[in-house]
N, C-alpha and C. Protein backbone atom coordinates (compact mmCIF):
# COMPACT_ATOMS: atom_id res chain seq x y z
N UNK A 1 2.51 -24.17 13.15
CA UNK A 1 3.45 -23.28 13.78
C UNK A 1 2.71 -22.62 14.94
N UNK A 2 3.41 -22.74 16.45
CA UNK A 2 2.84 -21.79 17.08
C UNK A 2 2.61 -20.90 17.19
N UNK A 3 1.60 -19.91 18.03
CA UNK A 3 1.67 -18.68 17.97
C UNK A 3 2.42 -17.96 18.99
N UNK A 4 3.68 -17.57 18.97
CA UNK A 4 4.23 -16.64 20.33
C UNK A 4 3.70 -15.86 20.52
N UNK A 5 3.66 -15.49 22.17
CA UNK A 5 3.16 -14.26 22.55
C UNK A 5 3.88 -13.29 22.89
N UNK A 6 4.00 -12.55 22.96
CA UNK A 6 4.92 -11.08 23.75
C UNK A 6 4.19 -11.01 25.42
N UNK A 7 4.99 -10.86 26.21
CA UNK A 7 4.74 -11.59 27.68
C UNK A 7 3.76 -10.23 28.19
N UNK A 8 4.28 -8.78 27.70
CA UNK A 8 3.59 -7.79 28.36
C UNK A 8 1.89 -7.97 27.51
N UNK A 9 1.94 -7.60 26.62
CA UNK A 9 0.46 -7.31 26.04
C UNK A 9 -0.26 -8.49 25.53
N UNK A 10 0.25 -10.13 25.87
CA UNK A 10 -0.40 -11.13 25.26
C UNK A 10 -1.18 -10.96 24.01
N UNK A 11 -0.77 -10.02 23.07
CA UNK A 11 -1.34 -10.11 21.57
C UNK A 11 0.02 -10.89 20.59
N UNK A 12 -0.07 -11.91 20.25
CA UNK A 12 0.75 -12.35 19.30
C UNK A 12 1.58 -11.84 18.38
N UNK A 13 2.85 -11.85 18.18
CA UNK A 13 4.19 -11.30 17.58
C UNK A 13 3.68 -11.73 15.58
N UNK A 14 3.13 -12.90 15.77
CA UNK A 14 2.49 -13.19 14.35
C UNK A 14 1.23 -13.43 14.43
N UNK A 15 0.59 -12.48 13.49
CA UNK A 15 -0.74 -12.81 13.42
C UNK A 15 -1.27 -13.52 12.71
N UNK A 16 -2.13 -14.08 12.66
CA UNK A 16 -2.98 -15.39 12.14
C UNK A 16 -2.96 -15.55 10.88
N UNK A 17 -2.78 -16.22 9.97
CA UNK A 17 -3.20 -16.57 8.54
C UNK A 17 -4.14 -16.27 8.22
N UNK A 18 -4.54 -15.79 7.06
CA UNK A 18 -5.79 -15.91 6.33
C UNK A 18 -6.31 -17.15 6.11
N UNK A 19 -6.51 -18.23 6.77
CA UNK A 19 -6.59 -19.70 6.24
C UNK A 19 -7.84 -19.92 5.70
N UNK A 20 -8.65 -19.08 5.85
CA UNK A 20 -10.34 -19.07 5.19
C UNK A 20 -10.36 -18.81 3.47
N UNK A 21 -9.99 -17.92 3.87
CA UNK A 21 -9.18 -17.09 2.25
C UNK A 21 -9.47 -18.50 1.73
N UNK A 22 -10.25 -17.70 0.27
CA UNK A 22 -10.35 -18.45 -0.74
C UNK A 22 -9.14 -18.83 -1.56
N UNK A 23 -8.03 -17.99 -1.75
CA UNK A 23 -6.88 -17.98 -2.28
C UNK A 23 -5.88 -18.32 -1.31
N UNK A 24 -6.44 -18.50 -0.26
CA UNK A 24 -4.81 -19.09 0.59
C UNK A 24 -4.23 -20.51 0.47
N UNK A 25 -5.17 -21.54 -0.23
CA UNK A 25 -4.22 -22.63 -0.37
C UNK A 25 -3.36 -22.56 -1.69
N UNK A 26 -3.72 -22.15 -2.41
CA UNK A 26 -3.46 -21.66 -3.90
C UNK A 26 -1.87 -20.82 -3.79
N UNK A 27 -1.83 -19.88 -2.66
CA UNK A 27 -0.71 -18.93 -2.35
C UNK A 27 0.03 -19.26 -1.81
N UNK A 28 -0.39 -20.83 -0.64
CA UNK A 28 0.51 -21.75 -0.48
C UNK A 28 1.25 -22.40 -0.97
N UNK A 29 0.62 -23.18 -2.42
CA UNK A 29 1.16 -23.88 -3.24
C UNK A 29 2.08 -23.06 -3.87
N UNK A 30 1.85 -21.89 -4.04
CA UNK A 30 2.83 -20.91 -5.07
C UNK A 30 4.10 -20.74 -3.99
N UNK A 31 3.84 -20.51 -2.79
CA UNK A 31 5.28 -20.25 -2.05
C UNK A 31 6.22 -21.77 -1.42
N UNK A 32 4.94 -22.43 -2.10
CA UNK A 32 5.92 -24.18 -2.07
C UNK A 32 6.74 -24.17 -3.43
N UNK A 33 6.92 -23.21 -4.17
CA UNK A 33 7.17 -23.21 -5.42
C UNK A 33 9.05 -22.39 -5.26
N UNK A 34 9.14 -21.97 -3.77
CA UNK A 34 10.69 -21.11 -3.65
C UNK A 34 11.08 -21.65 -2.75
N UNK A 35 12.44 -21.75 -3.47
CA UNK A 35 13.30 -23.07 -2.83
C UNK A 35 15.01 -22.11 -1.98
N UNK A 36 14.91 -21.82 -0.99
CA UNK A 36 16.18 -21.46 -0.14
C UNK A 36 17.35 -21.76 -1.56
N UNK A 37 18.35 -21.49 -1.97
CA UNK A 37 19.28 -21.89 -3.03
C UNK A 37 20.43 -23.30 -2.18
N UNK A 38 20.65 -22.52 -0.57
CA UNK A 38 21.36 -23.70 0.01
C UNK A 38 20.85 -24.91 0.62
N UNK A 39 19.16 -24.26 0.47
CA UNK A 39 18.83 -26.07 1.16
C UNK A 39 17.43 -26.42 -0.29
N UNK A 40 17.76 -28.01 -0.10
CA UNK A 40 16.92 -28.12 -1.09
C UNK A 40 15.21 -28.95 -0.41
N UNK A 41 14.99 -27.57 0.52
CA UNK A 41 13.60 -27.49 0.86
C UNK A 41 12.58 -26.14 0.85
N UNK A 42 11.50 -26.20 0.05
CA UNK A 42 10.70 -25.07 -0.28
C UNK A 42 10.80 -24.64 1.29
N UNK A 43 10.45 -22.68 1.05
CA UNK A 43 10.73 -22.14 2.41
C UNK A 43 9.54 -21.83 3.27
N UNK A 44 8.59 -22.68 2.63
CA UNK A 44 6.95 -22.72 3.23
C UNK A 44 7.31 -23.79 4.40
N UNK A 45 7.72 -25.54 3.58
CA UNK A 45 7.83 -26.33 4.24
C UNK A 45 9.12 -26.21 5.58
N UNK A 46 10.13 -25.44 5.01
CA UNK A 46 11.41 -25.00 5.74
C UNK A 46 11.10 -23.89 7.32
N UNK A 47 9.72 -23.76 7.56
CA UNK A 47 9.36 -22.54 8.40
C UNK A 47 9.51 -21.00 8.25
N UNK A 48 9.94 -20.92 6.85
CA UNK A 48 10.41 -19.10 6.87
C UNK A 48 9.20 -18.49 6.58
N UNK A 49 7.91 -18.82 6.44
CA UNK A 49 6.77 -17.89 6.49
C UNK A 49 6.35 -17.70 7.21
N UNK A 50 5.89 -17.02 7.94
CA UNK A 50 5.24 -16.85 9.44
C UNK A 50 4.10 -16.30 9.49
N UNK A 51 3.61 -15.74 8.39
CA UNK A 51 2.30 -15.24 7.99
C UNK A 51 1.81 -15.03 6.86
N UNK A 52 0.47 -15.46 5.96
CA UNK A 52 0.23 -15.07 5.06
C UNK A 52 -1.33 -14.52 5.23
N UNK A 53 -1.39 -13.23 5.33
CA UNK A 53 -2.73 -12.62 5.00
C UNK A 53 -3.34 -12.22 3.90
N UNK A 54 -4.35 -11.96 3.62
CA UNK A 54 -5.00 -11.78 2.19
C UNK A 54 -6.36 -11.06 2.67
N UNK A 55 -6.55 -9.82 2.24
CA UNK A 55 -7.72 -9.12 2.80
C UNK A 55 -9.30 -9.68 1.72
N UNK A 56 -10.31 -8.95 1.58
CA UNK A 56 -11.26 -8.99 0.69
C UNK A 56 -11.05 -8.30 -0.48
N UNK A 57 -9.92 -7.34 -0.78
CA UNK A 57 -9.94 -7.26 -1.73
C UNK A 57 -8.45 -8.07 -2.67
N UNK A 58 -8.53 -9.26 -2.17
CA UNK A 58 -7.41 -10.12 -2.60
C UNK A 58 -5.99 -9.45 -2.55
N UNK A 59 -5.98 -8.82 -1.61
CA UNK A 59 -4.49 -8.44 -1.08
C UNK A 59 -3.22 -8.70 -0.34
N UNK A 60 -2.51 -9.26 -0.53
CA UNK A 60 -1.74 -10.02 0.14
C UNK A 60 -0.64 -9.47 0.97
N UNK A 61 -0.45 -10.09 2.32
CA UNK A 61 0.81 -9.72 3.36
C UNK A 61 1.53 -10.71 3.82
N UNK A 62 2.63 -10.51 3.26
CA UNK A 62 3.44 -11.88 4.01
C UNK A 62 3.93 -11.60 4.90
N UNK A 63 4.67 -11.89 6.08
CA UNK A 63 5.80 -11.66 7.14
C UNK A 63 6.67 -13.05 6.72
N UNK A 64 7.63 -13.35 6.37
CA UNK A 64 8.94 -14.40 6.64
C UNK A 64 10.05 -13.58 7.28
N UNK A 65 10.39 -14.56 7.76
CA UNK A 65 12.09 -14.63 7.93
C UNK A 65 12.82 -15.58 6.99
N UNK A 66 14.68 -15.46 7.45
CA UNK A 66 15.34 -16.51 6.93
C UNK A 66 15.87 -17.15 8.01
N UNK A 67 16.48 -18.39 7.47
CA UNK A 67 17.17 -19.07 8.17
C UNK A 67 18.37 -18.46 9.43
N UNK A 68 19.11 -17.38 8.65
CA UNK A 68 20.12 -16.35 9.35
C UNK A 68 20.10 -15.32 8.74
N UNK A 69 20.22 -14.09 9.97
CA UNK A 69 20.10 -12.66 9.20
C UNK A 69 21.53 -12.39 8.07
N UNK A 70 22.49 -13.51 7.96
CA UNK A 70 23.37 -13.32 6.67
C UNK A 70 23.49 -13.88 5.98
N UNK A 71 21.87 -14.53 5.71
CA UNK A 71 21.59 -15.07 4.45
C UNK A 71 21.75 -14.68 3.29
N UNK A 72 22.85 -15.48 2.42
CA UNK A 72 23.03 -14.94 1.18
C UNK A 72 22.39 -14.05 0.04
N UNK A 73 21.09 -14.74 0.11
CA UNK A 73 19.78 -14.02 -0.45
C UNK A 73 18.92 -13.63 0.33
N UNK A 74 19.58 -12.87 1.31
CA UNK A 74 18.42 -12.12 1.65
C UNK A 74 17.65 -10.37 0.90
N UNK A 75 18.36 -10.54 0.34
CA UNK A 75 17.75 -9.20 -0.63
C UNK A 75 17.24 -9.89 -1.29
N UNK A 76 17.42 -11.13 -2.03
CA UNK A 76 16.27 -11.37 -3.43
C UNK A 76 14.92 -12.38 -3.11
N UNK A 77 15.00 -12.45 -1.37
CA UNK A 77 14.08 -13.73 -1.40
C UNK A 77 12.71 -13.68 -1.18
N UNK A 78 12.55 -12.16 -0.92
CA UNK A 78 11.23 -11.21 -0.46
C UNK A 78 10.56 -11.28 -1.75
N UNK A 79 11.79 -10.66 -2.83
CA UNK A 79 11.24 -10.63 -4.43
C UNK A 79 10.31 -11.49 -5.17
N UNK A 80 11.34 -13.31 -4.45
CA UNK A 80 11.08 -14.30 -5.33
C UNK A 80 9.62 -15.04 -4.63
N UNK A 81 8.87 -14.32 -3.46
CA UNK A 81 8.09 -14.63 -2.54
C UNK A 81 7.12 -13.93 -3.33
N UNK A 82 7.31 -12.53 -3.22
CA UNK A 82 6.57 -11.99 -4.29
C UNK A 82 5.85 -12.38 -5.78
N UNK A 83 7.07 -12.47 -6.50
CA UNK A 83 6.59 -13.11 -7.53
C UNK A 83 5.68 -14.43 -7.51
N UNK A 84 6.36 -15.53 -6.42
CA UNK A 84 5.21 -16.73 -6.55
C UNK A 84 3.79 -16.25 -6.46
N UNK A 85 3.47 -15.68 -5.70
CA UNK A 85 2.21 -15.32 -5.13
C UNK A 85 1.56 -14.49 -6.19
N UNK A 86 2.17 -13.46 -6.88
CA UNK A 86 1.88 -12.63 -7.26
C UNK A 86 0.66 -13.61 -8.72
N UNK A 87 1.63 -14.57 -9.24
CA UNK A 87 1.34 -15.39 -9.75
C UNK A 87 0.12 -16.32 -9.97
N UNK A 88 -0.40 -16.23 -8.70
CA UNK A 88 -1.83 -16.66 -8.22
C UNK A 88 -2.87 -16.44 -9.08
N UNK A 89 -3.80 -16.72 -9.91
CA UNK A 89 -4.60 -15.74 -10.23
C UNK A 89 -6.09 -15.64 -9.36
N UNK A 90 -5.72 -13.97 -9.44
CA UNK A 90 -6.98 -13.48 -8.63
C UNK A 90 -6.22 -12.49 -7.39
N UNK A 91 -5.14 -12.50 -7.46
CA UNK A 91 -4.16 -11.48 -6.39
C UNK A 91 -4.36 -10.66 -6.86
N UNK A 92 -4.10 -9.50 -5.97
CA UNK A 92 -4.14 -8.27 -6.48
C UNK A 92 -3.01 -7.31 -6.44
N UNK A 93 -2.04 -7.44 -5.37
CA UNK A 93 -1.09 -7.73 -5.24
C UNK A 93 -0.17 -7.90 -4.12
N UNK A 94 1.04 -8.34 -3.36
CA UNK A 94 1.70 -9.10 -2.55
C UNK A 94 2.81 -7.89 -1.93
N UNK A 95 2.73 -8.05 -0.80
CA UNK A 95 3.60 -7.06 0.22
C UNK A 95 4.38 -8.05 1.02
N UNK A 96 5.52 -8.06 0.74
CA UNK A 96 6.47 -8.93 2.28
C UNK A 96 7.00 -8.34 2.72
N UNK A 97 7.12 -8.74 3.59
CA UNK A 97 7.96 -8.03 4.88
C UNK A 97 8.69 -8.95 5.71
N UNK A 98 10.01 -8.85 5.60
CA UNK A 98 11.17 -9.63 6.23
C UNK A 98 11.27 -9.09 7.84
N UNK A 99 11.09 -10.03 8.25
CA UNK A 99 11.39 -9.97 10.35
C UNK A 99 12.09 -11.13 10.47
N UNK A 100 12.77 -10.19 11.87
CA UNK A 100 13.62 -11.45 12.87
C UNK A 100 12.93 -11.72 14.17
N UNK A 101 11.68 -11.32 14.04
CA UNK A 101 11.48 -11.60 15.42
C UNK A 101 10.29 -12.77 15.24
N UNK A 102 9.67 -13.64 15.84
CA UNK A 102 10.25 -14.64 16.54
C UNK A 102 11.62 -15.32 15.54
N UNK A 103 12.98 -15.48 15.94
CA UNK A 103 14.10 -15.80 15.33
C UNK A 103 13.73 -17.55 14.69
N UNK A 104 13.94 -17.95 13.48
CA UNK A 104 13.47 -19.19 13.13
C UNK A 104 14.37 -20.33 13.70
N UNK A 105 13.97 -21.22 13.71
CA UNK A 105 13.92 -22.19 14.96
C UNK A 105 13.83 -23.70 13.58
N UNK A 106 14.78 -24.47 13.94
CA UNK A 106 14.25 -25.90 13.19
C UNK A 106 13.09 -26.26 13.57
N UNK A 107 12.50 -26.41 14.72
CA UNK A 107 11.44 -26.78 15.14
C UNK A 107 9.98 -25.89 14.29
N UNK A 108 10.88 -24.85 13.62
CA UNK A 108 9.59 -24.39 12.57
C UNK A 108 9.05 -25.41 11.34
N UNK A 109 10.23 -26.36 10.99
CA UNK A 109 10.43 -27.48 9.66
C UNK A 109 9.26 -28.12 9.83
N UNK A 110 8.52 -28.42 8.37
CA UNK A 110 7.29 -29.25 8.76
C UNK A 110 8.10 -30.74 9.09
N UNK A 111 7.49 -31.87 8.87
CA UNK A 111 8.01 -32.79 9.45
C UNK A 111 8.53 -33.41 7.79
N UNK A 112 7.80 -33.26 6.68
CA UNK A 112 8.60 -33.28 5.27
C UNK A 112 9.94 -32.85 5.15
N UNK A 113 9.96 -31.49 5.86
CA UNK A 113 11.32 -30.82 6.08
C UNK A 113 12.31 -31.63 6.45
N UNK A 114 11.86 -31.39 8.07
CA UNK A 114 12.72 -32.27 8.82
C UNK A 114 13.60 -34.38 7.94
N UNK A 115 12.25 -34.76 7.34
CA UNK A 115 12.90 -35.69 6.99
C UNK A 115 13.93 -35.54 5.44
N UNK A 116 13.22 -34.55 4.98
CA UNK A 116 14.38 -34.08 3.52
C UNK A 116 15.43 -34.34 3.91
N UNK A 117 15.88 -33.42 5.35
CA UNK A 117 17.18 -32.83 5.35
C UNK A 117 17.90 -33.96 6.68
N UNK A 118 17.16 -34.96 6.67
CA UNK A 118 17.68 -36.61 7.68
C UNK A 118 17.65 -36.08 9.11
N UNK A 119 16.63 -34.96 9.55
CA UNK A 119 16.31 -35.09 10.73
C UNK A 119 15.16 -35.52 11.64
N UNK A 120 15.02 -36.63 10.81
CA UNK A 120 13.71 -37.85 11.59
C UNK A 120 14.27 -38.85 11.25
């Protein structure tokens, strides 16, 4: 996923992953584990995460979006993000935070995505 910039202060709208993080592939696999209810693609592979941080003391920050801000579940999907992760062992514990800004884009779909849903 790229990184957008904001045109005045060139510091990025999403900030970087923890991808070093000892626990970040692990927190990956757990948020490959929540599935959108209307599409049947996890919302890792689907583009709705846009960030997963994890400090030193195994603390976790997500930023996602959804697909549309009148997404059916959008009250329970922060929860069910939560819980995967939370799940991890060795978390300590998981903060999300739902944004619309950069607005999600198909072009977020990994390319698994894209072919799930017959757009390759």
């Amino acid at each position: 996923m790229s990184q957008e910039q904001t045109p005045a202060e060139g510091t990025p709208l999403i900030p970087p992953s923890s991808i070093e993080h000892p626990l970040f592939d692990q927190s990956i696999e757990a948020l490959r584990s929540v599935y959108d209810p209307e599409i049947p693609v996890n919302i890792y592979d689907l583009g709705l995460i846009y960030h997963v941080g994890i400090n030193d003391e195994n603390e976790v920050n997500v930023l996602m979006t959804l697909t549309a801000p009148g997404c059916p579940v959008a009250g329970e999907m922060p929860g069910w993000v939560q819980e995967a992760i939370s799940g991890v062992p060795g978390i300590k514990t998981v903060d999300v935070e739902l944004v619309w800004e950069p607005p999600w884009g198909m072009e977020n779909m990994s390319d698994e995505a894209r072919l799930e849903l017959g757009f390759m």
